[in-house]
Protein backbone atom coordinates (compact mmCIF):
# COMPACT_ATOMS: atom_id res chain seq x y z
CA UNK A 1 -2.56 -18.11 12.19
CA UNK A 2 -3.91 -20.76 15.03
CA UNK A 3 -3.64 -18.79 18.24
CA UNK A 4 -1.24 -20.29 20.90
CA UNK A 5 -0.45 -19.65 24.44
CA UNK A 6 1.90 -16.53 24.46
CA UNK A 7 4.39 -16.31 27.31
CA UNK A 8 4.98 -12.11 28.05
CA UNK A 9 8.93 -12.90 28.38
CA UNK A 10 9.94 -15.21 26.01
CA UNK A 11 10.69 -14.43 22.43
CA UNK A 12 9.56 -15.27 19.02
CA UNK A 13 10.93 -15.39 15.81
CA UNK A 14 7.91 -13.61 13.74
CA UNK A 15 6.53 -12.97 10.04
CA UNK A 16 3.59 -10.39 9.99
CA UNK A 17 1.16 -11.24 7.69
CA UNK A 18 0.18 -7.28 7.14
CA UNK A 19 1.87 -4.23 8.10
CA UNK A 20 1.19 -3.34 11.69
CA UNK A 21 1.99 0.14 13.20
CA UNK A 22 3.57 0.30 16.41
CA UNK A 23 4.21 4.07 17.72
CA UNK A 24 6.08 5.65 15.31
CA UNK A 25 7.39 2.26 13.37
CA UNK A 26 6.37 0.42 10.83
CA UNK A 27 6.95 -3.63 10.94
CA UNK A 28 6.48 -4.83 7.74
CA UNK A 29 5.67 -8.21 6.81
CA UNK A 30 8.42 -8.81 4.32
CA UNK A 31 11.12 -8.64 7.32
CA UNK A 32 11.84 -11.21 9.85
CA UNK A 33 11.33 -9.68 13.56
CA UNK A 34 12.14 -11.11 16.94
CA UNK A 35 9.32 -9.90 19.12
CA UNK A 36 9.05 -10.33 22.65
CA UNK A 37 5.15 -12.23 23.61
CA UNK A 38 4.13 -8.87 25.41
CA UNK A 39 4.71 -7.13 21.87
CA UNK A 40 2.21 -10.35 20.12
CA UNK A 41 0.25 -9.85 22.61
CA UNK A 42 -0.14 -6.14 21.62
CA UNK A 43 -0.58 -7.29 17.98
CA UNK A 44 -2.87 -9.65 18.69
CA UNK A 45 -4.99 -7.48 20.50
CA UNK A 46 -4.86 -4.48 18.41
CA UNK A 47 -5.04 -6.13 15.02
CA UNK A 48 -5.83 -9.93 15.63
CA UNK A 49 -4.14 -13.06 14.77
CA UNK A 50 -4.63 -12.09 11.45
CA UNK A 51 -1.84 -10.09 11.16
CA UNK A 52 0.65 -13.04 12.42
CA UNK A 53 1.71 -14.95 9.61
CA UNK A 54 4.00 -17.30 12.16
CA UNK A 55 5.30 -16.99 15.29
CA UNK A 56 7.65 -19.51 16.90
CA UNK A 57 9.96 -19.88 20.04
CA UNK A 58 13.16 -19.01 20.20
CA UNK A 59 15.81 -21.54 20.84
């Protein structure tokens, strides 16, 4: 995925684009999540865009 400016308190309506551990969970790419931008962030950082398949805004 194209990185894009992630703002910490909005939220996103995200596919994963490879599973991605997070504590004790498991998000899995074949679900839809709605992820706050801190958690991206998080993501992003630990695993790299990579592992975003698509991320948009809310509405």
């Amino acid at each position: 995925m194209t990185p894009f400016e992630i703002e910490d308190g909005s939220s996103y309506n995200v596919t994963l684009a490879a599973v991605v551990l997070r504590g004790s969970r498991k998000l899995l790419p074949r679900d839809k999540h709605v992820l706050k931008g801190s958690v991206i962030r998080e993501i992003v950082e630990s695993h790299g865009w990579e592992a975003i398949h698509d991320a948009t805004p809310v509405q």
